[in-house]
C-alpha atoms as a PDB file:
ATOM      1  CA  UNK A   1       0.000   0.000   0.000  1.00  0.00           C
ATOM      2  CA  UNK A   2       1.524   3.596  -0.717  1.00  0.00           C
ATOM      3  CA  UNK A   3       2.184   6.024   1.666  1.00  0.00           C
ATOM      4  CA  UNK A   4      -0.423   8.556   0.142  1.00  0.00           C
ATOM      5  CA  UNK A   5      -3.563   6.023   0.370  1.00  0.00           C
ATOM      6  CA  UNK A   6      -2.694   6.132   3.930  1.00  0.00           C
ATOM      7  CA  UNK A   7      -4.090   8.461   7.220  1.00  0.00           C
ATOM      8  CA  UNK A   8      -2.505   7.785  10.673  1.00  0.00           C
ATOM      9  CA  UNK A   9      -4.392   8.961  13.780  1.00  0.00           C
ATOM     10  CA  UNK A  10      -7.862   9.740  11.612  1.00  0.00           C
ATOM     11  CA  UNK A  11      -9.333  10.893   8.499  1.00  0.00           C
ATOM     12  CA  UNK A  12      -9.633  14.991   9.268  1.00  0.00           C
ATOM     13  CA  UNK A  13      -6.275  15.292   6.566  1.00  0.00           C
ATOM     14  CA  UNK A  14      -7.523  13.457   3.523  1.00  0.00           C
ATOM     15  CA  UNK A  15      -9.622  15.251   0.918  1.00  0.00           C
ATOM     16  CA  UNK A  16      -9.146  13.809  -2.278  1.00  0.00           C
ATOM     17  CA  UNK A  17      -9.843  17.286  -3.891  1.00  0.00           C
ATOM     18  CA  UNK A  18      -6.363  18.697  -3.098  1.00  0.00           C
ATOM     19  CA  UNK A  19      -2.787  17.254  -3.422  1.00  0.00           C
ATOM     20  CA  UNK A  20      -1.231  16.197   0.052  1.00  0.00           C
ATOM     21  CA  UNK A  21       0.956  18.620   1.886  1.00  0.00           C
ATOM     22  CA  UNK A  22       3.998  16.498   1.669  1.00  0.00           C
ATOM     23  CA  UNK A  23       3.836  16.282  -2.292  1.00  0.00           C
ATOM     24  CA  UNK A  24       3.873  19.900  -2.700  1.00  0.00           C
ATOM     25  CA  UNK A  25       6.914  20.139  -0.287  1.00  0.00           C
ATOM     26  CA  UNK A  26       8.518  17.547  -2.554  1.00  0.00           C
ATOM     27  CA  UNK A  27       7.108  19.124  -5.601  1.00  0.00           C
ATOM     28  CA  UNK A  28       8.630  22.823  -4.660  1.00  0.00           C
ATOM     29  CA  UNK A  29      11.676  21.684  -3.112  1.00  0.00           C
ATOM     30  CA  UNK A  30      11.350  23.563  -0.184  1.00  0.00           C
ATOM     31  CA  UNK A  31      13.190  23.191   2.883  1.00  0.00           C
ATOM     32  CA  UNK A  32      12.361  21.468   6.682  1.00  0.00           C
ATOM     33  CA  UNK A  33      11.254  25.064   8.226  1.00  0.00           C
ATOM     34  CA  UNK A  34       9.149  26.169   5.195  1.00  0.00           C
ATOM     35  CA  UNK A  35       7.681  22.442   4.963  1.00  0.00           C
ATOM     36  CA  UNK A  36       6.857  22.508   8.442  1.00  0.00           C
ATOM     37  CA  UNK A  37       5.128  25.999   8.711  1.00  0.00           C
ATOM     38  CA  UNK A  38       3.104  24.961   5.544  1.00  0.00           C
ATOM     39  CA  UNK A  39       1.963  21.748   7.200  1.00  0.00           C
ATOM     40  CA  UNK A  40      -0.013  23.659   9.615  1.00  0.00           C
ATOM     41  CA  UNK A  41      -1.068  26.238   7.263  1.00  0.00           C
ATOM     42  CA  UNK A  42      -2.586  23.589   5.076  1.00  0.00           C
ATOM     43  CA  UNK A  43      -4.213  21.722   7.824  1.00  0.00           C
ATOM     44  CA  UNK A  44      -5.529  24.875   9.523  1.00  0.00           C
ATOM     45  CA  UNK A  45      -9.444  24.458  10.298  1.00  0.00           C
ATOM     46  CA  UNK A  46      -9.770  20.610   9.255  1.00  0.00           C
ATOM     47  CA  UNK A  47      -9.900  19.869  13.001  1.00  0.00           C
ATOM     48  CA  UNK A  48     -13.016  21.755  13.586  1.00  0.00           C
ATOM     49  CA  UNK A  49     -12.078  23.465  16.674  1.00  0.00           C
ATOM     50  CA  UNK A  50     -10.986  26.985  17.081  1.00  0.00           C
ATOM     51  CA  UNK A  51      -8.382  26.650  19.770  1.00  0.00           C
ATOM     52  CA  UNK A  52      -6.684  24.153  17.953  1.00  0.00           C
ATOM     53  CA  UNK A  53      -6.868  26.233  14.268  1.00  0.00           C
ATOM     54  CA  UNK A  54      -5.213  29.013  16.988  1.00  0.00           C
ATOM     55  CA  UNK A  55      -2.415  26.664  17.983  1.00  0.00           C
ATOM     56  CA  UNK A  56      -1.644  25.242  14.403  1.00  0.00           C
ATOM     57  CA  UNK A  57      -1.216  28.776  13.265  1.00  0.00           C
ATOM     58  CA  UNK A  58       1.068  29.491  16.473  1.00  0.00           C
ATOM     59  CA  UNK A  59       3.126  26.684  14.972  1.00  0.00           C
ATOM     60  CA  UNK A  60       3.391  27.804  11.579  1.00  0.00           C
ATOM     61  CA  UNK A  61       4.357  31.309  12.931  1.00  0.00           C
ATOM     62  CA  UNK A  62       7.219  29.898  15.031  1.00  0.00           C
ATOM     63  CA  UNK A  63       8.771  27.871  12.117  1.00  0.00           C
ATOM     64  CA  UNK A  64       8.615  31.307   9.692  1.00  0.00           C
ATOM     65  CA  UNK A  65      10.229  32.991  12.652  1.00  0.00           C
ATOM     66  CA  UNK A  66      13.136  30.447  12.710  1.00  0.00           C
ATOM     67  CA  UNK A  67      13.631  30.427   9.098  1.00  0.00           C
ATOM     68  CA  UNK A  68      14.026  34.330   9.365  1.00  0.00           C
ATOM     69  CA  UNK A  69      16.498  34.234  11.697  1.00  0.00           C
ATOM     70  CA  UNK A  70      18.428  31.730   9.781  1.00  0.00           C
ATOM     71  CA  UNK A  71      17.889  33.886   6.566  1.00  0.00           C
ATOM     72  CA  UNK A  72      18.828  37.382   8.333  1.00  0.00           C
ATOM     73  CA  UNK A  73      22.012  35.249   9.976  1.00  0.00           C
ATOM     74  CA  UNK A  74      23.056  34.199   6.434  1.00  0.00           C
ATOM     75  CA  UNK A  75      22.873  37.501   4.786  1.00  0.00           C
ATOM     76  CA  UNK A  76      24.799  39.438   7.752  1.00  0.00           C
ATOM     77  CA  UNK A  77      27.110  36.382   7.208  1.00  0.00           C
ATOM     78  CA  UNK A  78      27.220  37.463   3.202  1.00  0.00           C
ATOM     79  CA  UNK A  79      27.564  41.069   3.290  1.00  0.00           C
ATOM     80  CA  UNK A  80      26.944  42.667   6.717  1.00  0.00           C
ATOM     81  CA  UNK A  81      23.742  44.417   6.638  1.00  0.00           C
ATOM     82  CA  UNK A  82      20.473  43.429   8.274  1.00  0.00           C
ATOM     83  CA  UNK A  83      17.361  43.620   5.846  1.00  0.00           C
ATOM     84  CA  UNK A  84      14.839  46.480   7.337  1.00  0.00           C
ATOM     85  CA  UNK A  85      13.161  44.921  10.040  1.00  0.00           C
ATOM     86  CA  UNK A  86       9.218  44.175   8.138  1.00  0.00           C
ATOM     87  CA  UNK A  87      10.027  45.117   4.837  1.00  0.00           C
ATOM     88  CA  UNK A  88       8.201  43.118   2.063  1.00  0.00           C
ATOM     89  CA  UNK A  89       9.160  43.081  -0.993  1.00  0.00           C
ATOM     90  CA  UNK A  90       5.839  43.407  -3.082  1.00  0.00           C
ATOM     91  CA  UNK A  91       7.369  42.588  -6.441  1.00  0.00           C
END
């Protein structure tokens, strides 16, 4: 049986109308942090309860916020500036 016909611990995940999280993480290539954060994003709501749609996106927030400080800590590394603190590029 193949991973993707599969749900551990119930059946709130599956909905055969979208692609599973973890084959759009392959599919993009992005990284543990990014993955991670994503996972709760895309889950967010399916478990019916507020609190818990609350706490996923506390969990998604927290990965983001790691990933920035390893992105800010490489570019210091590359040429010694900080990017402005809440900048977004709109482009």
């Amino acid at each position: 049986m193949k991973a993707n016909n599969i749900q551990v611990g119930g059946n709130h995940y599956k909905n055969s109308n979208i692609p599973d999280h973890w084959d759009v993480v392959i599919a993009l290539n992005w990284d543990y942090l990014i993955g991670a954060a994503t996972k709760y994003l895309w889950r967010l709501g399916r478990k019916g309860d507020e609190k818990k749609a609350l706490e996923d996106l506390d969990k998604a927030i927290h990965y983001l916020q790691k990933k920035r400080e390893l992105m800010v800590a490489e570019l210091i590394k590359d040429d010694g500036s900080e990017p402005t603190h809440g900048y977004i590029d709109q482009d």
